[in-house]
PDB file of N, CA and C in Angstrom:
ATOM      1  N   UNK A   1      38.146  32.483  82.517  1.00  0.00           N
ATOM      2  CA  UNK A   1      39.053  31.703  81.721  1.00  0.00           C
ATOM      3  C   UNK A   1      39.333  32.462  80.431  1.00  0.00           C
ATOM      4  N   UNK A   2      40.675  32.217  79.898  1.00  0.00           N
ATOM      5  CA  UNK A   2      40.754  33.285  78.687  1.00  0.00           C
ATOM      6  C   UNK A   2      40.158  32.825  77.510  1.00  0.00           C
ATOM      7  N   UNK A   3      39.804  33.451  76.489  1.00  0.00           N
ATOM      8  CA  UNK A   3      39.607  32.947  75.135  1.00  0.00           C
ATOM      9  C   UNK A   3      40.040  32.123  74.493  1.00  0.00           C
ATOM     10  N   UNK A   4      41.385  31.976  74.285  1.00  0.00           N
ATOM     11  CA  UNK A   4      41.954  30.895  73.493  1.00  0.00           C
ATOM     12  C   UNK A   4      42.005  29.371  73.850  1.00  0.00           C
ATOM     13  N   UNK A   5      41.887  29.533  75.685  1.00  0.00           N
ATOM     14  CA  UNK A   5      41.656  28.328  76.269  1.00  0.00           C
ATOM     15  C   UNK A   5      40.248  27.379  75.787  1.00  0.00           C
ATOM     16  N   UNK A   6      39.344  28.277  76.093  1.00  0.00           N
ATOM     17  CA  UNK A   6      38.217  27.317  75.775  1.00  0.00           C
ATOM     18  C   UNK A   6      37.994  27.152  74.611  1.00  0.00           C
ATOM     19  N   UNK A   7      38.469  28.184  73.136  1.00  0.00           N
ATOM     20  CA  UNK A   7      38.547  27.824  71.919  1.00  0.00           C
ATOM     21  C   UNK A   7      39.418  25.912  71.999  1.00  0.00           C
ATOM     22  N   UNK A   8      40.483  26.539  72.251  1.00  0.00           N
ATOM     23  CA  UNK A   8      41.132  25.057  72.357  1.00  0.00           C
ATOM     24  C   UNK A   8      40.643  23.774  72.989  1.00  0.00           C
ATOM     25  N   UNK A   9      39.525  23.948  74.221  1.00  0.00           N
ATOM     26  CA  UNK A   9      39.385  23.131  74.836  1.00  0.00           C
ATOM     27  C   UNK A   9      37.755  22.500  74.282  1.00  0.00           C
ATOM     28  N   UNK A  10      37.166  23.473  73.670  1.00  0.00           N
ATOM     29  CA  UNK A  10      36.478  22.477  72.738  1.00  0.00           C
ATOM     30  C   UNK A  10      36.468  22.142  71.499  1.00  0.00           C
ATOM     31  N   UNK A  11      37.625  22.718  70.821  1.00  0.00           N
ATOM     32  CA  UNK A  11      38.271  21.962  69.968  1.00  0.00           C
ATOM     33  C   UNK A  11      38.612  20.395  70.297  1.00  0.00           C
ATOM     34  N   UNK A  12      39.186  20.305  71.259  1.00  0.00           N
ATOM     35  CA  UNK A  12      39.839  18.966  71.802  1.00  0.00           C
ATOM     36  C   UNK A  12      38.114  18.348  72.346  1.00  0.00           C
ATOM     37  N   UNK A  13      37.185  18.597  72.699  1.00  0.00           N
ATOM     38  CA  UNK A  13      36.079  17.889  73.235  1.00  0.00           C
ATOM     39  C   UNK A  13      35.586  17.380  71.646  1.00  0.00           C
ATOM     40  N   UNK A  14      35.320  18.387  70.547  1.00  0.00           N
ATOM     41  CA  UNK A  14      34.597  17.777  69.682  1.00  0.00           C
ATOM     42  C   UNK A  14      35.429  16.711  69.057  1.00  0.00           C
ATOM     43  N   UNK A  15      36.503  16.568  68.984  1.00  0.00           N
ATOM     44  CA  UNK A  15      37.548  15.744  68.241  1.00  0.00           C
ATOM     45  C   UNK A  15      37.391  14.348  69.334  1.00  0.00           C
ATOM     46  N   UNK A  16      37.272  14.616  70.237  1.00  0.00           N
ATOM     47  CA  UNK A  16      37.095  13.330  71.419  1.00  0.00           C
ATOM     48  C   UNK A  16      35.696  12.692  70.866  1.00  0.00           C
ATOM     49  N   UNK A  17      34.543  13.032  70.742  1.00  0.00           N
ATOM     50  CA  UNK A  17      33.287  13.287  70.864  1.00  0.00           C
ATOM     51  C   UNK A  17      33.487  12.535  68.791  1.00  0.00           C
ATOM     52  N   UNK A  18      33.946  13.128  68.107  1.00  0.00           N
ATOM     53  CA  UNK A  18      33.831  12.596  66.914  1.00  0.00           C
ATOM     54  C   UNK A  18      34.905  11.234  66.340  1.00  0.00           C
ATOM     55  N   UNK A  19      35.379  11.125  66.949  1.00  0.00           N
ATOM     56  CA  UNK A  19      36.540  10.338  66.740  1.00  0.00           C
ATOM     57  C   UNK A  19      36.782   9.036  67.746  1.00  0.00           C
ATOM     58  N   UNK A  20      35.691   9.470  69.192  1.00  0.00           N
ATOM     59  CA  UNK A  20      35.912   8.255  70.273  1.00  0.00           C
ATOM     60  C   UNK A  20      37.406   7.586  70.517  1.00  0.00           C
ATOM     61  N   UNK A  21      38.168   8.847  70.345  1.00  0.00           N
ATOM     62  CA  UNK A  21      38.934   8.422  71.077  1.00  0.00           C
ATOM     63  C   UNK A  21      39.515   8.420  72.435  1.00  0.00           C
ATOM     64  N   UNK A  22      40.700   8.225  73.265  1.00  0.00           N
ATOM     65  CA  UNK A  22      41.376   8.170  74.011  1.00  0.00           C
ATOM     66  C   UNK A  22      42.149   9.243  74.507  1.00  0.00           C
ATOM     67  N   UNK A  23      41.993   9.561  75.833  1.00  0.00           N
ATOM     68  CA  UNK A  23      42.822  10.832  76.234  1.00  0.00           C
ATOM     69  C   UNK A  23      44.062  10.777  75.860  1.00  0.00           C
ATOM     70  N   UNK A  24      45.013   9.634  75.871  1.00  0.00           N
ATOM     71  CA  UNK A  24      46.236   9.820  74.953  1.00  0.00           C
ATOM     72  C   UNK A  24      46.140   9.868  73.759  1.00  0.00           C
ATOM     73  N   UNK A  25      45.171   9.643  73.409  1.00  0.00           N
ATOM     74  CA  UNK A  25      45.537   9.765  71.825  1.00  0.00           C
ATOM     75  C   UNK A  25      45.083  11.094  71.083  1.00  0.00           C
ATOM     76  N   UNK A  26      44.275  11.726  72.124  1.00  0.00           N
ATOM     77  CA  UNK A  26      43.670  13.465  71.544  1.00  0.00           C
ATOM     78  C   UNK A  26      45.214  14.006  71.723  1.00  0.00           C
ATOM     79  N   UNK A  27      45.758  13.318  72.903  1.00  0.00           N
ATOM     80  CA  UNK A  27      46.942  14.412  73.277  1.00  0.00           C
ATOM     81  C   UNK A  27      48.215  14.217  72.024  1.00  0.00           C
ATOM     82  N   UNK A  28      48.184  13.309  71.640  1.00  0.00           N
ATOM     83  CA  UNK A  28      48.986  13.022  70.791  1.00  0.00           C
ATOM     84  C   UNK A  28      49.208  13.677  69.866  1.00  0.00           C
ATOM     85  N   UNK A  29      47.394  14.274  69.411  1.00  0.00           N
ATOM     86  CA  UNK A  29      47.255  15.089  68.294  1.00  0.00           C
ATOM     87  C   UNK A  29      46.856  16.372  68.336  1.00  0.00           C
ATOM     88  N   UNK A  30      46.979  16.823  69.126  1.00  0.00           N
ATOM     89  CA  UNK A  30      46.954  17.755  69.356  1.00  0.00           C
ATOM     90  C   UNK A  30      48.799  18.532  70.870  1.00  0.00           C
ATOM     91  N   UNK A  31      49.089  17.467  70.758  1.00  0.00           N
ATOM     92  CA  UNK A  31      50.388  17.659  71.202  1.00  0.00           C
ATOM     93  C   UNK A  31      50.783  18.301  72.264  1.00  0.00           C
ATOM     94  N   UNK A  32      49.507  17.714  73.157  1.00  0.00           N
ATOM     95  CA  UNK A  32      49.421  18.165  74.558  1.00  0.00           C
ATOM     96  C   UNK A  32      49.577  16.872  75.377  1.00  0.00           C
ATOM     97  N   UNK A  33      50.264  17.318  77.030  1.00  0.00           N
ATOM     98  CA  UNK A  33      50.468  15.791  77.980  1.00  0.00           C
ATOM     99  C   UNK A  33      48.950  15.451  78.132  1.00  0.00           C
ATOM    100  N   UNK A  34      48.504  14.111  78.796  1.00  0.00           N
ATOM    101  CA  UNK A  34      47.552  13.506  78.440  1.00  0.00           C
ATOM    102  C   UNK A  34      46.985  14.155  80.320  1.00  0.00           C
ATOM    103  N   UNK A  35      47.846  14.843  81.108  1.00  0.00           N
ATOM    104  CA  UNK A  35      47.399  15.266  81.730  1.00  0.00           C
ATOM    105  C   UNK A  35      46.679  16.819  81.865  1.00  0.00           C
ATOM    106  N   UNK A  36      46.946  17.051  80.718  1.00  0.00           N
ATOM    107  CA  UNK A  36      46.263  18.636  80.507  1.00  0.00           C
ATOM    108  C   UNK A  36      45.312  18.657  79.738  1.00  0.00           C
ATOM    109  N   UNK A  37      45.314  17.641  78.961  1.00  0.00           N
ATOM    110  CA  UNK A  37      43.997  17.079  78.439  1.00  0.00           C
ATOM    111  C   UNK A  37      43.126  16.467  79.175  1.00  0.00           C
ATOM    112  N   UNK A  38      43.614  15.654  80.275  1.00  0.00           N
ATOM    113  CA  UNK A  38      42.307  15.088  81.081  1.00  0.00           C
ATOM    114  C   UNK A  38      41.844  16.492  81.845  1.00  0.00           C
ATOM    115  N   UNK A  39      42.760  17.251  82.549  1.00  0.00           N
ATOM    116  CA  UNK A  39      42.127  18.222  83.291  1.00  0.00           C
ATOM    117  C   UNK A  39      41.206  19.219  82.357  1.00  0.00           C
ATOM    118  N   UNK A  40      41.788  19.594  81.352  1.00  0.00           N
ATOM    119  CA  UNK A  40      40.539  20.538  80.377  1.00  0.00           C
ATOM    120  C   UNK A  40      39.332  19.362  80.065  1.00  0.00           C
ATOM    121  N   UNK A  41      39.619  18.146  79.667  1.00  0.00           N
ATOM    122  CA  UNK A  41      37.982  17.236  79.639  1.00  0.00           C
ATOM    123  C   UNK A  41      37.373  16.960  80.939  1.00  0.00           C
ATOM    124  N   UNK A  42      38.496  16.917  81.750  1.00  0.00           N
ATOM    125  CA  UNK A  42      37.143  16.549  83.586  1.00  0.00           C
ATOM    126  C   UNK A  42      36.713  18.211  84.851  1.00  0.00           C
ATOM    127  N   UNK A  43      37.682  19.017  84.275  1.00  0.00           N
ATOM    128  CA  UNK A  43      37.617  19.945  84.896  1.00  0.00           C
ATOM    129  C   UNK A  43      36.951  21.140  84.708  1.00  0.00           C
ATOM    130  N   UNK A  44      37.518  21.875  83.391  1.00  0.00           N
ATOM    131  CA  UNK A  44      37.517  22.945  82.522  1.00  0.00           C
ATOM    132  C   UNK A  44      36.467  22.860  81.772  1.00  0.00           C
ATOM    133  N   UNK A  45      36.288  21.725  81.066  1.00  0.00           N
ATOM    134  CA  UNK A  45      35.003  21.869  79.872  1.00  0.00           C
ATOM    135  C   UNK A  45      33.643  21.813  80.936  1.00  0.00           C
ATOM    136  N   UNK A  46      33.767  21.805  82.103  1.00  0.00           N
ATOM    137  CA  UNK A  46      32.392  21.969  82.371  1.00  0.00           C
ATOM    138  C   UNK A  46      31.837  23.096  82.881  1.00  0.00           C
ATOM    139  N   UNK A  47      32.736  24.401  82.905  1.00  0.00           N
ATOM    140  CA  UNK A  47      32.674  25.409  82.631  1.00  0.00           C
ATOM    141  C   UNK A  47      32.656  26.263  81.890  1.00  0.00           C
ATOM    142  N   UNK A  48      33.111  25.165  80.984  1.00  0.00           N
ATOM    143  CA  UNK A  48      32.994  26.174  79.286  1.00  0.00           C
ATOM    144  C   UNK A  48      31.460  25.835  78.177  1.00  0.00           C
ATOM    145  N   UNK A  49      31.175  24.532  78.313  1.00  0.00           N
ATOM    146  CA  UNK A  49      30.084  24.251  77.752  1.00  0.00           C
ATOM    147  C   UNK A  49      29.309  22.819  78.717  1.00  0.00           C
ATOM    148  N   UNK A  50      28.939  22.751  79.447  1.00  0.00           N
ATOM    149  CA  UNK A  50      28.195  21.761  79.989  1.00  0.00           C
ATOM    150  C   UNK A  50      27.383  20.629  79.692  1.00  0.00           C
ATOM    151  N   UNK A  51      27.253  20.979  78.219  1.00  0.00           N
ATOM    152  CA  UNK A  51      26.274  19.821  77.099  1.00  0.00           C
ATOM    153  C   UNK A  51      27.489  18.839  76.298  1.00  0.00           C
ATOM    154  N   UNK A  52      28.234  19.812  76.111  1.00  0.00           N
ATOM    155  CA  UNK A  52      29.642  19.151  75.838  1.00  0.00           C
ATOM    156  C   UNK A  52      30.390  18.088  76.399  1.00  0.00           C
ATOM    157  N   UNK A  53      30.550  19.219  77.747  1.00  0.00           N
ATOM    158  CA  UNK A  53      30.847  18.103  78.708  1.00  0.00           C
ATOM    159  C   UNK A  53      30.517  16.390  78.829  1.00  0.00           C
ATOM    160  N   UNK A  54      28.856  16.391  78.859  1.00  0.00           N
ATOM    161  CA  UNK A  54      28.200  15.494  79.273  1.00  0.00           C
ATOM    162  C   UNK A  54      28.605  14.140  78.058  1.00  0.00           C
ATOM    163  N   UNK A  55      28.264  14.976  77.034  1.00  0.00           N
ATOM    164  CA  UNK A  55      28.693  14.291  75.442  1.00  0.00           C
ATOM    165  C   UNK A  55      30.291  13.547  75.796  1.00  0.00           C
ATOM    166  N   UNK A  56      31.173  14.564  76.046  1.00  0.00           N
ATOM    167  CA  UNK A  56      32.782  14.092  76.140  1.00  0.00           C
ATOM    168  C   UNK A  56      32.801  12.633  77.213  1.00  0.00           C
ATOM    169  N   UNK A  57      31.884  12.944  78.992  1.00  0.00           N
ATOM    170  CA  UNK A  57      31.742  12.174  79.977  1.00  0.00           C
ATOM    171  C   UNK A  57      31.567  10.548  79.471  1.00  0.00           C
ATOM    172  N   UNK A  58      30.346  10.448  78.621  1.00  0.00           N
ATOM    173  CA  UNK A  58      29.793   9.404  78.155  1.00  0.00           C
ATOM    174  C   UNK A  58      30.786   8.595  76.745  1.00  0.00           C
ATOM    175  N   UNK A  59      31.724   9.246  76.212  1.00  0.00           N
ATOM    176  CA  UNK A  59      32.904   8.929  75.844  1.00  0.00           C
ATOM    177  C   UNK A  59      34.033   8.021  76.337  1.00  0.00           C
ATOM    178  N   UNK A  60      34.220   9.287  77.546  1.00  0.00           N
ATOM    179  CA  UNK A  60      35.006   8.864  78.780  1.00  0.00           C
ATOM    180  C   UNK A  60      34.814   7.597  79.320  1.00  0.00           C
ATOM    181  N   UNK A  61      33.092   7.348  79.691  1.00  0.00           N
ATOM    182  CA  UNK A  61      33.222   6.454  80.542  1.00  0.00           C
ATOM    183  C   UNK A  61      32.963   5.278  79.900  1.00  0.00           C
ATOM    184  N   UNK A  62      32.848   5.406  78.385  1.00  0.00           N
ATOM    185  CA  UNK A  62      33.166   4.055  78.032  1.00  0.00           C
ATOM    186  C   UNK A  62      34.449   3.615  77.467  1.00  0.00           C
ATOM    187  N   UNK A  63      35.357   4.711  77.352  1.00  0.00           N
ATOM    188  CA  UNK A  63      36.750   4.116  77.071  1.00  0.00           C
ATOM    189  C   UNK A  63      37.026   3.260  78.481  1.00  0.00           C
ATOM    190  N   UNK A  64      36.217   3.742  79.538  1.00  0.00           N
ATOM    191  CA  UNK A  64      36.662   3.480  80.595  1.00  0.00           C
ATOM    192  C   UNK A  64      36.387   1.622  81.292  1.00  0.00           C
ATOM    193  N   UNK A  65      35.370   1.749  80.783  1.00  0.00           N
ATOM    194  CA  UNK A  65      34.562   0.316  80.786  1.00  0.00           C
ATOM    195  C   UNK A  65      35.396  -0.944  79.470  1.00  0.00           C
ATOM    196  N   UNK A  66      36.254  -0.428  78.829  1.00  0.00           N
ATOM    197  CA  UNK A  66      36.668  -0.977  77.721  1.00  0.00           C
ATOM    198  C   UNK A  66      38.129  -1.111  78.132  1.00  0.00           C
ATOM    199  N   UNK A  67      38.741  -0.497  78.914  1.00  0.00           N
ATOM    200  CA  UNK A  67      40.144  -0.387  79.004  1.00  0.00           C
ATOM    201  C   UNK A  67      40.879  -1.880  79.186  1.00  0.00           C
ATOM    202  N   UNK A  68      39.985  -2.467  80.298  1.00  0.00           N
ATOM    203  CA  UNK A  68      40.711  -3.696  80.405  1.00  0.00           C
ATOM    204  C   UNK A  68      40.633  -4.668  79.163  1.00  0.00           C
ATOM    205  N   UNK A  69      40.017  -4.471  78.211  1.00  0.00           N
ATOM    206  CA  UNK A  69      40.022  -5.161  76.788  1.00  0.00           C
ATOM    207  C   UNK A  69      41.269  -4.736  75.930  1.00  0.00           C
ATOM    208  N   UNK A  70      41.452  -3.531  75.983  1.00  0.00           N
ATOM    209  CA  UNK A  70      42.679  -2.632  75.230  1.00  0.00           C
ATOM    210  C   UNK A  70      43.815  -3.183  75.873  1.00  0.00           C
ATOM    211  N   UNK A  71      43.943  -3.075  77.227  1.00  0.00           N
ATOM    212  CA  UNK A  71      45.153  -3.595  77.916  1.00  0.00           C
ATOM    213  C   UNK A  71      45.949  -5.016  77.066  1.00  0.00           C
ATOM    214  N   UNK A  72      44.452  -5.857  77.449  1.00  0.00           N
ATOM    215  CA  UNK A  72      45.006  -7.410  76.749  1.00  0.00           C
ATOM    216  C   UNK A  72      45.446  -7.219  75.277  1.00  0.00           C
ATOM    217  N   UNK A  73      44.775  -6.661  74.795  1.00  0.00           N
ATOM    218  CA  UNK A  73      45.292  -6.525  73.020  1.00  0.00           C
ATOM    219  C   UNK A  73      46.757  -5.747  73.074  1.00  0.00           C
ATOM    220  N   UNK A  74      46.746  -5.098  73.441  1.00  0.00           N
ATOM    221  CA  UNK A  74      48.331  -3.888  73.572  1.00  0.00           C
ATOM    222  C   UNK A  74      49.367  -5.268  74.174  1.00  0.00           C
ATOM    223  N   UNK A  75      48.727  -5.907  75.116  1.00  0.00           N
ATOM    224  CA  UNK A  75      49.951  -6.976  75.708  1.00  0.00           C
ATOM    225  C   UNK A  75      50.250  -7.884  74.872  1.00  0.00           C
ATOM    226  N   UNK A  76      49.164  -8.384  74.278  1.00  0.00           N
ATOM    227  CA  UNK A  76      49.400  -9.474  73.145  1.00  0.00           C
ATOM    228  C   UNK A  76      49.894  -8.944  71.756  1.00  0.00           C
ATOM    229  N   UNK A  77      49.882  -8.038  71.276  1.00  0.00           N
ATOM    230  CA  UNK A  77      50.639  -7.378  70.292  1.00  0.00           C
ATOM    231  C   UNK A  77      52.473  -7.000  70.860  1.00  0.00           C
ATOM    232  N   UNK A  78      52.175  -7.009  71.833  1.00  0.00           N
ATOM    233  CA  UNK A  78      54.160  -6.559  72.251  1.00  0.00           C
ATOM    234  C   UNK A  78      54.596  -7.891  72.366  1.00  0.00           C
ATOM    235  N   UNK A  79      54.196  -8.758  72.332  1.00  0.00           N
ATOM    236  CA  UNK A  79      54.700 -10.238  73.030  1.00  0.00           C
ATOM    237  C   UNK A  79      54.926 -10.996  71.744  1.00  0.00           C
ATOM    238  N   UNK A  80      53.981 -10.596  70.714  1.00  0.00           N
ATOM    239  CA  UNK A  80      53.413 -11.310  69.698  1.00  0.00           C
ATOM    240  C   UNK A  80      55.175 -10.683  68.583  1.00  0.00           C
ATOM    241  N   UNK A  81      55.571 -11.805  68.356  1.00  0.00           N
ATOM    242  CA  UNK A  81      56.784 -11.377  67.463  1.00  0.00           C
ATOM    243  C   UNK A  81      56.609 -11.954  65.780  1.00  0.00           C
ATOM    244  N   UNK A  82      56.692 -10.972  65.129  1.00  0.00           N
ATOM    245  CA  UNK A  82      56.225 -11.347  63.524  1.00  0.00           C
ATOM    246  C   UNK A  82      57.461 -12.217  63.041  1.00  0.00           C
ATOM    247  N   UNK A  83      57.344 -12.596  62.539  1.00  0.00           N
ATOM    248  CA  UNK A  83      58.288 -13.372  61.561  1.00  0.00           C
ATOM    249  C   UNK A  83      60.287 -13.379  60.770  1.00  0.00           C
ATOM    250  N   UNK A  84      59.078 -11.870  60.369  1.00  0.00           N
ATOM    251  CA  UNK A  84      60.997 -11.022  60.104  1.00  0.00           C
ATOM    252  C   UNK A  84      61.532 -10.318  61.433  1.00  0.00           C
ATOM    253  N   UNK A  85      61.285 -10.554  62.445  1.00  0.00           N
ATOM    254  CA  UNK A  85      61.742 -10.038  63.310  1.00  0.00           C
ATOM    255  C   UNK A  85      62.466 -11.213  64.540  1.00  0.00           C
ATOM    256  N   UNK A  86      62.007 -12.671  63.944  1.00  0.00           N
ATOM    257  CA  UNK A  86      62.372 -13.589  64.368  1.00  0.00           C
ATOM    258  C   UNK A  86      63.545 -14.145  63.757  1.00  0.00           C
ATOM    259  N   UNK A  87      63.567 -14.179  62.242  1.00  0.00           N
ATOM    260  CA  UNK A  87      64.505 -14.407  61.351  1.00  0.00           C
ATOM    261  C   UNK A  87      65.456 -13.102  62.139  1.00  0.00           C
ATOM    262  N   UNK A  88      65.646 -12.022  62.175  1.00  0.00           N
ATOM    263  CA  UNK A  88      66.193 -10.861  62.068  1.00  0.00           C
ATOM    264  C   UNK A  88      67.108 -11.108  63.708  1.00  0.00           C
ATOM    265  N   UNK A  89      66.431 -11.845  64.757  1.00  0.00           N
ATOM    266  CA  UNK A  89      67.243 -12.593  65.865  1.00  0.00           C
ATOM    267  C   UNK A  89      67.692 -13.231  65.877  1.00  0.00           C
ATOM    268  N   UNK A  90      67.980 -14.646  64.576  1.00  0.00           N
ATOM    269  CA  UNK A  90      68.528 -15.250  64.446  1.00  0.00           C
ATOM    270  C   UNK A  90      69.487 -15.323  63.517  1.00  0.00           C
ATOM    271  N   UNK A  91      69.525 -14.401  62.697  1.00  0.00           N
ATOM    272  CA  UNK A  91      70.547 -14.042  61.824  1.00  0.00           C
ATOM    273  C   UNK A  91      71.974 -12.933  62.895  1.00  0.00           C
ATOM    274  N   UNK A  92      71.159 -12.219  64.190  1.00  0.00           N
ATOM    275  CA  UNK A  92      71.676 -11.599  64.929  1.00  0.00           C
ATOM    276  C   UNK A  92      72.816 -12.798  66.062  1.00  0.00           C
ATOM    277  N   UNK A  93      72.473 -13.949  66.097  1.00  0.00           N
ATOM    278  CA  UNK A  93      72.863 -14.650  67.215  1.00  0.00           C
ATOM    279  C   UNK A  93      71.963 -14.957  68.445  1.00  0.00           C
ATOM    280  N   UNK A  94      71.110 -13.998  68.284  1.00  0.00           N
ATOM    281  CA  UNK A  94      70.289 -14.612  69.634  1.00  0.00           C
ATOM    282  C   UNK A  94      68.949 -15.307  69.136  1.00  0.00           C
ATOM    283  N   UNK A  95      69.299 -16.205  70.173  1.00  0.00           N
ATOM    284  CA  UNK A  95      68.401 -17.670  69.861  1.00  0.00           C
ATOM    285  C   UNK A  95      67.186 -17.440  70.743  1.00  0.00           C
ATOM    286  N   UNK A  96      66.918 -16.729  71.750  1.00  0.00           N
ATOM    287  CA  UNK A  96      66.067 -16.959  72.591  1.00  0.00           C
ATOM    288  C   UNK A  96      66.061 -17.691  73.891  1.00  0.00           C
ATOM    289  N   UNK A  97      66.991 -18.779  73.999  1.00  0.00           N
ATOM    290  CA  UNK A  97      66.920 -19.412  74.730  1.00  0.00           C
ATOM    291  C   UNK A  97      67.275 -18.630  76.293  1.00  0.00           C
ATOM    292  N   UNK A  98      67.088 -19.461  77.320  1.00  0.00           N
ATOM    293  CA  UNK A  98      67.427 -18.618  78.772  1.00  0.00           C
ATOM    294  C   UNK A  98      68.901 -19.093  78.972  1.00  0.00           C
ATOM    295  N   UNK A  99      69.170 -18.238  79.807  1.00  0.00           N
ATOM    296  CA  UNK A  99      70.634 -18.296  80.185  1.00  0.00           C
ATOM    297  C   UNK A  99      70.891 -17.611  81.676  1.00  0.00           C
ATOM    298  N   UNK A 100      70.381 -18.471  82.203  1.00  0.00           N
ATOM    299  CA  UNK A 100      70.420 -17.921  84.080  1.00  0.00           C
ATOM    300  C   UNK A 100      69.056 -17.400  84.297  1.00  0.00           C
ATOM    301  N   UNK A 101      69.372 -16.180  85.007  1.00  0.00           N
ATOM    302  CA  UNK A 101      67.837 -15.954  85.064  1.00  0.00           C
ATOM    303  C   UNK A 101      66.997 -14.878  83.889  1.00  0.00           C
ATOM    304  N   UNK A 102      67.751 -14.950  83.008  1.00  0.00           N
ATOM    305  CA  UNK A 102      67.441 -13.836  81.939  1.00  0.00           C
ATOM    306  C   UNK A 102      67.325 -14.598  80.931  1.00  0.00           C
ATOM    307  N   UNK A 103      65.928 -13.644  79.690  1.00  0.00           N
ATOM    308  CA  UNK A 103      65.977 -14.430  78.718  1.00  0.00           C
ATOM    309  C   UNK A 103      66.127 -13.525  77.258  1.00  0.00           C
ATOM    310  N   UNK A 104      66.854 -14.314  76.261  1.00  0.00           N
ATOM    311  CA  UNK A 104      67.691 -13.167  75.664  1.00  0.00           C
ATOM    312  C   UNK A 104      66.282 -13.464  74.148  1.00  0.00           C
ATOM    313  N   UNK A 105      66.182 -12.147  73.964  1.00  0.00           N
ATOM    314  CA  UNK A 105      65.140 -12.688  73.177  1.00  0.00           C
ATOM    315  C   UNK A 105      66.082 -12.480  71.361  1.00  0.00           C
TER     316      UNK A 105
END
């Protein structure tokens, strides 16, 4: 594997590892798809450092055990409409109400 790869790829493990975060969200910041990030954390880093690895795994598998908690919060925050944004639909014309089978928010 070349040099700069595994520089980079445990760059991205310790930032996982210190920060507990989320494979999208390393990728975010570091401005990689969240699929080249999972493959350097499930694939690659266990060829590059193996203690690492294990550290990143135990990360992993509790974002993993947690996800269906994140799900509900992410759903209830998109659904959840603040105030000025309610005023801001009704100053627009739309009321909310349904109108066939669609509902105009």
């Amino acid at each position: 594997m070349r040099e700069d790869y595994t520089g980079l790829i445990k760059e991205i493990a310790k930032y996982l590892i210190e920060h507990r975060c989320t494979i999208r969200q390393c990728a975010e910041v570091f401005g990689l798809s969240k699929s080249t990030v999972h493959g350097y954390m499930h694939v690659k880093l266990r060829y590059v450092d193996i203690d690492l690895y294990d550290e990143v795994q135990g990360v992993l598998d509790y974002n993993f055990s947690v996800r269906h908690l994140r799900g509900g919060e992410s759903t209830r925050k998109k659904y959840t409409k603040r105030p000025e944004e309610v005023l801001n639909a009704q100053a627009r014309g739309i009321s909310g109400e349904k109108s066939g089978n669609y509902t105009f928010c």
